[in-house]
PDB file of N, CA and C in Angstrom:
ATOM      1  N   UNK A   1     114.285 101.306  76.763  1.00  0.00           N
ATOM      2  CA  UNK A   1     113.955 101.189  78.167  1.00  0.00           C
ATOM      3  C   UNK A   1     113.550  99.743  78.458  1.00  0.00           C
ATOM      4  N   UNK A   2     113.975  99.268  79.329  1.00  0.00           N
ATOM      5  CA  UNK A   2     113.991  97.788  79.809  1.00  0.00           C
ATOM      6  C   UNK A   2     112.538  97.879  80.683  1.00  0.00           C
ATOM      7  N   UNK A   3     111.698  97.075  80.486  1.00  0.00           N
ATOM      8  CA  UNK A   3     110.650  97.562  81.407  1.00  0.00           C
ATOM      9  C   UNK A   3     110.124  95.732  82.174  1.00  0.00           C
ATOM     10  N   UNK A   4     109.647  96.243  83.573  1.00  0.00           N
ATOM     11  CA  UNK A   4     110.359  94.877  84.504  1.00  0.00           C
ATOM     12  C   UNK A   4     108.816  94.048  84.498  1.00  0.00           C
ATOM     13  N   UNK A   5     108.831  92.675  84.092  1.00  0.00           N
ATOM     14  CA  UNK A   5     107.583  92.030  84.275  1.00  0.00           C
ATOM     15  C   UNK A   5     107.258  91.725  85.181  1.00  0.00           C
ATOM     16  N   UNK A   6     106.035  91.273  85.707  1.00  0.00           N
ATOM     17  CA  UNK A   6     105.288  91.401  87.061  1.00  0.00           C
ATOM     18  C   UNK A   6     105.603  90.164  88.028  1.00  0.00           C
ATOM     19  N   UNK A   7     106.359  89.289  87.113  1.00  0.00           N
ATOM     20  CA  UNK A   7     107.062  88.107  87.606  1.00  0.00           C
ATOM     21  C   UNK A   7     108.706  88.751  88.472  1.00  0.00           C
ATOM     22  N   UNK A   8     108.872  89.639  87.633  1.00  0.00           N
ATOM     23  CA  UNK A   8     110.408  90.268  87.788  1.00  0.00           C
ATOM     24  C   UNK A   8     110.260  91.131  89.249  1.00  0.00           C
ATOM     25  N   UNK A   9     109.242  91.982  88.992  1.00  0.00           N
ATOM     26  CA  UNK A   9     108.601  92.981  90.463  1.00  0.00           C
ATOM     27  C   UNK A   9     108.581  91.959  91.549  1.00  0.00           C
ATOM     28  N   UNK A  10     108.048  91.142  91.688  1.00  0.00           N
ATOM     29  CA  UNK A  10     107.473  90.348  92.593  1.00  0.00           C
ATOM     30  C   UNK A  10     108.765  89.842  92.765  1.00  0.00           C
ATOM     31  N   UNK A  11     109.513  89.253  92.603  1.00  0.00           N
ATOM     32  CA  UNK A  11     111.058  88.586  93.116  1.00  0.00           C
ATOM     33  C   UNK A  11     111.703  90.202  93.633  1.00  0.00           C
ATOM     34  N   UNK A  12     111.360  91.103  93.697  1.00  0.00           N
ATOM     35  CA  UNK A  12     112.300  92.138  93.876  1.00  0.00           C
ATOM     36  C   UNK A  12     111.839  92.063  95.632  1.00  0.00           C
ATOM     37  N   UNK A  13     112.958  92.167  96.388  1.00  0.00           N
ATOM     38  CA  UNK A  13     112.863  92.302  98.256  1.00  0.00           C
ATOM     39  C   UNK A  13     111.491  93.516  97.964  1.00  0.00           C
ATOM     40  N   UNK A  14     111.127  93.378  99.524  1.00  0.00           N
ATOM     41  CA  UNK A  14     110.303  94.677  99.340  1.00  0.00           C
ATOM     42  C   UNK A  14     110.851  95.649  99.658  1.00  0.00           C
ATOM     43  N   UNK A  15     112.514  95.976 100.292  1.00  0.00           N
ATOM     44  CA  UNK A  15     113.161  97.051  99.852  1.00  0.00           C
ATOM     45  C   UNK A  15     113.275  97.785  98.684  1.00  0.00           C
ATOM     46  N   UNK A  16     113.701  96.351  97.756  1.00  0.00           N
ATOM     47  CA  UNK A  16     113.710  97.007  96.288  1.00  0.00           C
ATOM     48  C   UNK A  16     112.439  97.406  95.299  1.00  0.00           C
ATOM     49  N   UNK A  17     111.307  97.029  96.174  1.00  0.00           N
ATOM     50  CA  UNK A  17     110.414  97.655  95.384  1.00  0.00           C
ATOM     51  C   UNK A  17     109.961  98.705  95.821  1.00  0.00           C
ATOM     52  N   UNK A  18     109.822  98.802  97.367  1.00  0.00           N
ATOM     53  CA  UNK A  18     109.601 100.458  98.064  1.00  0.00           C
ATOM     54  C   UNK A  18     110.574 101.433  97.243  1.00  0.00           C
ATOM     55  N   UNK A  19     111.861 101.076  96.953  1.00  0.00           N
ATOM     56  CA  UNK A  19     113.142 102.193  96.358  1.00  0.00           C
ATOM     57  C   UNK A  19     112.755 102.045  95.197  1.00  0.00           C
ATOM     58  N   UNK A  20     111.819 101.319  94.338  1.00  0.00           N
ATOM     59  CA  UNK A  20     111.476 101.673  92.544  1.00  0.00           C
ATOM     60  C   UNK A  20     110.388 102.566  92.734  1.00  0.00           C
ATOM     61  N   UNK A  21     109.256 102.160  93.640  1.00  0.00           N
ATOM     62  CA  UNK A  21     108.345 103.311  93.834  1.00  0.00           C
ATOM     63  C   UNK A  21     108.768 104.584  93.736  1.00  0.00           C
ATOM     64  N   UNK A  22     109.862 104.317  95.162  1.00  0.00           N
ATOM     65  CA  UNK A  22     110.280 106.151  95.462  1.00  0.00           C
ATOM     66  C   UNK A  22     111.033 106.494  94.063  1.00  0.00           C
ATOM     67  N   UNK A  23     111.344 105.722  93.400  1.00  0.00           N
ATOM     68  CA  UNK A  23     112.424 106.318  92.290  1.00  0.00           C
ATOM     69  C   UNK A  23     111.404 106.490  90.754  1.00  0.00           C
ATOM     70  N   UNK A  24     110.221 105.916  91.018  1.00  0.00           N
ATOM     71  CA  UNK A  24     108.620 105.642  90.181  1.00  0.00           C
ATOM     72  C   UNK A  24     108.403 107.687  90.001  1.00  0.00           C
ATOM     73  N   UNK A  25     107.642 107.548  91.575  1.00  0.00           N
ATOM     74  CA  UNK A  25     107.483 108.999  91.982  1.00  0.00           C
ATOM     75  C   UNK A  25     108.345 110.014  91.623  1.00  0.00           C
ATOM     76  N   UNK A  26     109.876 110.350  91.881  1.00  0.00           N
ATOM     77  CA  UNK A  26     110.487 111.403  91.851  1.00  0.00           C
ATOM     78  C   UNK A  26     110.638 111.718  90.618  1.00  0.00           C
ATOM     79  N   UNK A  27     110.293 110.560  89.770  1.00  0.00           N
ATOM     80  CA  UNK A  27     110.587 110.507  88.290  1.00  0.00           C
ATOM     81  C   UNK A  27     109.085 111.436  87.618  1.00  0.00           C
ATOM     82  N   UNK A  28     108.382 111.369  88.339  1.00  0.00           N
ATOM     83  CA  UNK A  28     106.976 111.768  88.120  1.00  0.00           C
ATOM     84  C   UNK A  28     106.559 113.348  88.408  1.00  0.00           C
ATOM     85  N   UNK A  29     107.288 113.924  89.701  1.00  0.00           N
ATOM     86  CA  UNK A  29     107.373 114.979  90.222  1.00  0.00           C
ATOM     87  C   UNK A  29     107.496 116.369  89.462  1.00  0.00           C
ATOM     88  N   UNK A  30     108.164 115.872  88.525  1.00  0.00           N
ATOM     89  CA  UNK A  30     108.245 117.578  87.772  1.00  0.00           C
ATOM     90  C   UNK A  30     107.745 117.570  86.650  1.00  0.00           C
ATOM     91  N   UNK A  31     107.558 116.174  86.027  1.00  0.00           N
ATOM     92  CA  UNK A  31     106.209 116.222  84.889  1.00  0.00           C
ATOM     93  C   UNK A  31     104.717 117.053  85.465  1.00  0.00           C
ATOM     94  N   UNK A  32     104.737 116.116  86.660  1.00  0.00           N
ATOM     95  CA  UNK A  32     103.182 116.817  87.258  1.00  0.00           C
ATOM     96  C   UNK A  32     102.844 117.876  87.793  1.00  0.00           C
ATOM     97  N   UNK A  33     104.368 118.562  88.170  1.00  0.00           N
ATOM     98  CA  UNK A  33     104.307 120.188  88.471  1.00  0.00           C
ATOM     99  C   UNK A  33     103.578 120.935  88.223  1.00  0.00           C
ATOM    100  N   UNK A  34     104.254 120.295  86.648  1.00  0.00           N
ATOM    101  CA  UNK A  34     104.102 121.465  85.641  1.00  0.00           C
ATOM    102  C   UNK A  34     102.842 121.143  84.610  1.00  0.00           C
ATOM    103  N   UNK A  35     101.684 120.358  85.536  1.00  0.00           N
ATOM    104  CA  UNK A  35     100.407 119.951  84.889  1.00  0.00           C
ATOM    105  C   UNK A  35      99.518 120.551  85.661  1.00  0.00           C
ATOM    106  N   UNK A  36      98.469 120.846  85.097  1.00  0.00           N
ATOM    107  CA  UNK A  36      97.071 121.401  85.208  1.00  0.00           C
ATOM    108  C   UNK A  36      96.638 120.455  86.408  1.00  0.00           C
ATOM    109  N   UNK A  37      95.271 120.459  86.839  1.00  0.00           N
ATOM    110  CA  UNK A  37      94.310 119.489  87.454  1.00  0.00           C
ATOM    111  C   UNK A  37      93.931 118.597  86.720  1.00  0.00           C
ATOM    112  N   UNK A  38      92.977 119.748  85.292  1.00  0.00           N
ATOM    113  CA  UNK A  38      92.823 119.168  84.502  1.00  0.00           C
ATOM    114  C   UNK A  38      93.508 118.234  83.119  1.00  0.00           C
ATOM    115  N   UNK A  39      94.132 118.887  83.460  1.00  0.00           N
ATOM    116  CA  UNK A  39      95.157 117.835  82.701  1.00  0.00           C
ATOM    117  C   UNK A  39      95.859 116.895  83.386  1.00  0.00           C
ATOM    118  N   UNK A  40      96.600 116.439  84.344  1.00  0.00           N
ATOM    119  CA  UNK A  40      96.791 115.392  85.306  1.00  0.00           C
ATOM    120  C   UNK A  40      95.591 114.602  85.393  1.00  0.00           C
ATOM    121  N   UNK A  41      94.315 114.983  84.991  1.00  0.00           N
ATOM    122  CA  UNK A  41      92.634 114.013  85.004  1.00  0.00           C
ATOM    123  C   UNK A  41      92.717 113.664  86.685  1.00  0.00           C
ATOM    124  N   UNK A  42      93.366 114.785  88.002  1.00  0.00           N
ATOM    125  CA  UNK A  42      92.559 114.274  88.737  1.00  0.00           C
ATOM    126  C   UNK A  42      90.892 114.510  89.264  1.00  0.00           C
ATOM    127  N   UNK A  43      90.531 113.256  89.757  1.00  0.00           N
ATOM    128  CA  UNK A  43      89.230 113.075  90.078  1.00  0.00           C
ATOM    129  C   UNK A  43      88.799 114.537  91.748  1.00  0.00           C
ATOM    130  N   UNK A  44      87.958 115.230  90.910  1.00  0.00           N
ATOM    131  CA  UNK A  44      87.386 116.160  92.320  1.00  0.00           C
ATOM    132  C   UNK A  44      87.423 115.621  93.586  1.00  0.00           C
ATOM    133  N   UNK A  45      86.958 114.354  93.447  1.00  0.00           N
ATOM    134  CA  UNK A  45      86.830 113.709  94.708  1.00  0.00           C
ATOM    135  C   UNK A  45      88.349 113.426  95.624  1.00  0.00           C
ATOM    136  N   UNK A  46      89.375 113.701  94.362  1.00  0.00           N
ATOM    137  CA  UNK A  46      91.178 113.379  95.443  1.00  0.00           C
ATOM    138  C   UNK A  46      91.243 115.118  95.477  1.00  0.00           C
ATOM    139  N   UNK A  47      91.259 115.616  94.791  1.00  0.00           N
ATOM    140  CA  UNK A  47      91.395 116.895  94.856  1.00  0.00           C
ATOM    141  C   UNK A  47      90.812 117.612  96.626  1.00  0.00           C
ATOM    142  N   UNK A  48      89.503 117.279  96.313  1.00  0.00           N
ATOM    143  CA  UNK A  48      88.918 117.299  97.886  1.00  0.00           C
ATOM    144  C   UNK A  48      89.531 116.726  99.182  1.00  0.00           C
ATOM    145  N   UNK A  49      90.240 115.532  98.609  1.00  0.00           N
ATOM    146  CA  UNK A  49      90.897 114.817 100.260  1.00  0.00           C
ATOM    147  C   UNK A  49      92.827 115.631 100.172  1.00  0.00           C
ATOM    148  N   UNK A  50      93.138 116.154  99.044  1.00  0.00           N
ATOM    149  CA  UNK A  50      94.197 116.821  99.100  1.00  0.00           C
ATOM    150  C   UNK A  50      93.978 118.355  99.969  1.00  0.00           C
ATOM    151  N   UNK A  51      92.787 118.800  99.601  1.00  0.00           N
ATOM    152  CA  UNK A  51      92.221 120.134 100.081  1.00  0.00           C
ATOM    153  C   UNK A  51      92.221 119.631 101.427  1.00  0.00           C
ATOM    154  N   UNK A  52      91.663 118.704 101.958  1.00  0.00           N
ATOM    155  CA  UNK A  52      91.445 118.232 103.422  1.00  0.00           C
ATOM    156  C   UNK A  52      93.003 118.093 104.023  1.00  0.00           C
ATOM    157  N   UNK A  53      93.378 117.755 103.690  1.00  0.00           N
ATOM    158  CA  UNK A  53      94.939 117.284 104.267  1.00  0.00           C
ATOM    159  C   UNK A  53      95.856 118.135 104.441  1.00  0.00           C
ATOM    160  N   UNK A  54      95.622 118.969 103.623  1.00  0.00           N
ATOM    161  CA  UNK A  54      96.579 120.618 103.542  1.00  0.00           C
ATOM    162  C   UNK A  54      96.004 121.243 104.734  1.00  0.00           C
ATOM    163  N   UNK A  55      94.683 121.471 105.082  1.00  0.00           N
ATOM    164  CA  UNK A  55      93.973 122.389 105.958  1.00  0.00           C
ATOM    165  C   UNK A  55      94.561 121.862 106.939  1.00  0.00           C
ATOM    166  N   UNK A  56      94.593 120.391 107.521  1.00  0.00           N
ATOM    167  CA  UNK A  56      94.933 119.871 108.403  1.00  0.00           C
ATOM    168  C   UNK A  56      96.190 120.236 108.729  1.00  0.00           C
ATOM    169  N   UNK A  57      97.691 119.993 108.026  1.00  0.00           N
ATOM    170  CA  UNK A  57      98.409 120.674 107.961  1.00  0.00           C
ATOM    171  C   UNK A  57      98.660 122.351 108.520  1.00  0.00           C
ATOM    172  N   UNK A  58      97.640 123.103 107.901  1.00  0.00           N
ATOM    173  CA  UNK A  58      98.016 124.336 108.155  1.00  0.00           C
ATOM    174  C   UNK A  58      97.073 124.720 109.784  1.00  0.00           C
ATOM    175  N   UNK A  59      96.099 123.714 109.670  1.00  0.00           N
ATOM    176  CA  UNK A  59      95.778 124.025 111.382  1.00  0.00           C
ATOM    177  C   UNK A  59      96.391 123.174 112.327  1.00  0.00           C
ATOM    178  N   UNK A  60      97.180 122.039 112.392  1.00  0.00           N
ATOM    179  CA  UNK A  60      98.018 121.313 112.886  1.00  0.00           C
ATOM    180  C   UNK A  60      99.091 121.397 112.720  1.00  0.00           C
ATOM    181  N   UNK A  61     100.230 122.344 112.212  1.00  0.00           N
ATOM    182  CA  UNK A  61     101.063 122.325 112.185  1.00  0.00           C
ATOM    183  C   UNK A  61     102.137 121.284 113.280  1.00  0.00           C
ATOM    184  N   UNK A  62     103.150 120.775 112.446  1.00  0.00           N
ATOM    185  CA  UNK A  62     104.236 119.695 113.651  1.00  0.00           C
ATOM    186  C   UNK A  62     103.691 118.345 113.980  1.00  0.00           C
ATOM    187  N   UNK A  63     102.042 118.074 113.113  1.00  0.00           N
ATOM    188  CA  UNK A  63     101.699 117.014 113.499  1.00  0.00           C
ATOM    189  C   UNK A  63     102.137 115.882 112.561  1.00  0.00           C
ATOM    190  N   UNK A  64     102.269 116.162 111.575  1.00  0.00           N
ATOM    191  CA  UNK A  64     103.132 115.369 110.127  1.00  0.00           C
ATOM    192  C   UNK A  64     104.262 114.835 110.693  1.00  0.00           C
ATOM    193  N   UNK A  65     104.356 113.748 109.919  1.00  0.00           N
ATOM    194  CA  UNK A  65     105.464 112.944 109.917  1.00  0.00           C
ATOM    195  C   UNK A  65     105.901 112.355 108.647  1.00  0.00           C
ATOM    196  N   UNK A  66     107.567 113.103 108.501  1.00  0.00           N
ATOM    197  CA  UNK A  66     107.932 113.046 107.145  1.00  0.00           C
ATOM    198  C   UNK A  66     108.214 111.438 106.769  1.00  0.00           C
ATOM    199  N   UNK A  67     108.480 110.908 105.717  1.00  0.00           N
ATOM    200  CA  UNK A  67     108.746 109.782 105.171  1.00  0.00           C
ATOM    201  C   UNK A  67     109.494 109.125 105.858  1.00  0.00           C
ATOM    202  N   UNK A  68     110.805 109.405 105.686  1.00  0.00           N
ATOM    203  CA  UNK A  68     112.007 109.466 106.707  1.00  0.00           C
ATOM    204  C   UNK A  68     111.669 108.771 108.096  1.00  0.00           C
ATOM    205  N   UNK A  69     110.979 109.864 108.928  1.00  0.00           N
ATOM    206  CA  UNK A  69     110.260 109.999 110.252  1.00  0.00           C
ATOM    207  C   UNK A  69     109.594 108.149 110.408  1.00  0.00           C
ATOM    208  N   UNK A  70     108.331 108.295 109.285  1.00  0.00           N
ATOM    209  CA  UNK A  70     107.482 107.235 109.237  1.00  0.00           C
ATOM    210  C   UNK A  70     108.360 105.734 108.761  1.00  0.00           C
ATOM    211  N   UNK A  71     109.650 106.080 108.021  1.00  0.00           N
ATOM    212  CA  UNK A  71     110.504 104.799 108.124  1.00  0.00           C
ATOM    213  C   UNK A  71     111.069 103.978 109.189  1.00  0.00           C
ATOM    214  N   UNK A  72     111.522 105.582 110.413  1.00  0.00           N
ATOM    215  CA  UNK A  72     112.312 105.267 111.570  1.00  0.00           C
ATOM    216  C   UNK A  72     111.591 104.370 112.590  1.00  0.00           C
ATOM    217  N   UNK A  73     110.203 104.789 112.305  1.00  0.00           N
ATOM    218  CA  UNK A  73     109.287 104.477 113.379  1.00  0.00           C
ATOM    219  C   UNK A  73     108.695 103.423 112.878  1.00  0.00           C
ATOM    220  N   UNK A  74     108.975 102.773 111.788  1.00  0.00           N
ATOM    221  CA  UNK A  74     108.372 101.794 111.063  1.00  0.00           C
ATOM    222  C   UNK A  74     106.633 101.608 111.523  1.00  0.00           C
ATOM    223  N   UNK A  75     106.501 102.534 110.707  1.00  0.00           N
ATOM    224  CA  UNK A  75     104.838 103.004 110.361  1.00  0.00           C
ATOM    225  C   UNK A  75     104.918 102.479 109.021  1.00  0.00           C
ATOM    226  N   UNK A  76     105.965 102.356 108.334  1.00  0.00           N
ATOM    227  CA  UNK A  76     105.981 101.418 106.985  1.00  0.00           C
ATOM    228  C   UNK A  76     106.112 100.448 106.634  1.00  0.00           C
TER     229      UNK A  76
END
């Protein structure tokens, strides 16, 4: 695995580093599925603002704005 130095990141557009993130993450997604809390080591304290954000969600429904959404509108 070729792995990119911080000199190398930094010359990358910030297209190409938003698209290593997203490609960072998806790469990450089904390792962490299929992990515990405790085992992922997250901190109670994110756990709590994930708990917050879901509620919000489920009592706000339609108020989210998907990735996509937040690209179009360049909120990013």
């Amino acid at each position: 695995m070729a792995l990119l130095t911080k000199g190398e990141i930094a010359a990358l557009s910030t297209q190409e580093r938003l698209t290593l993130i997203d490609e960072l993450w998806e790469s990450l997604e089904a390792p962490l599925a299929a992990m515990t809390r405790v085992e992922a080591e997250i901190p109670d304290w994110q756990c709590r603002v994930l708990d917050e954000r879901l509620h919000d969600l489920e009592k706000f429904p339609g108020d989210d704005v998907s990735l996509a959404e937040a690209r179009n509108q360049s909120l990013l």
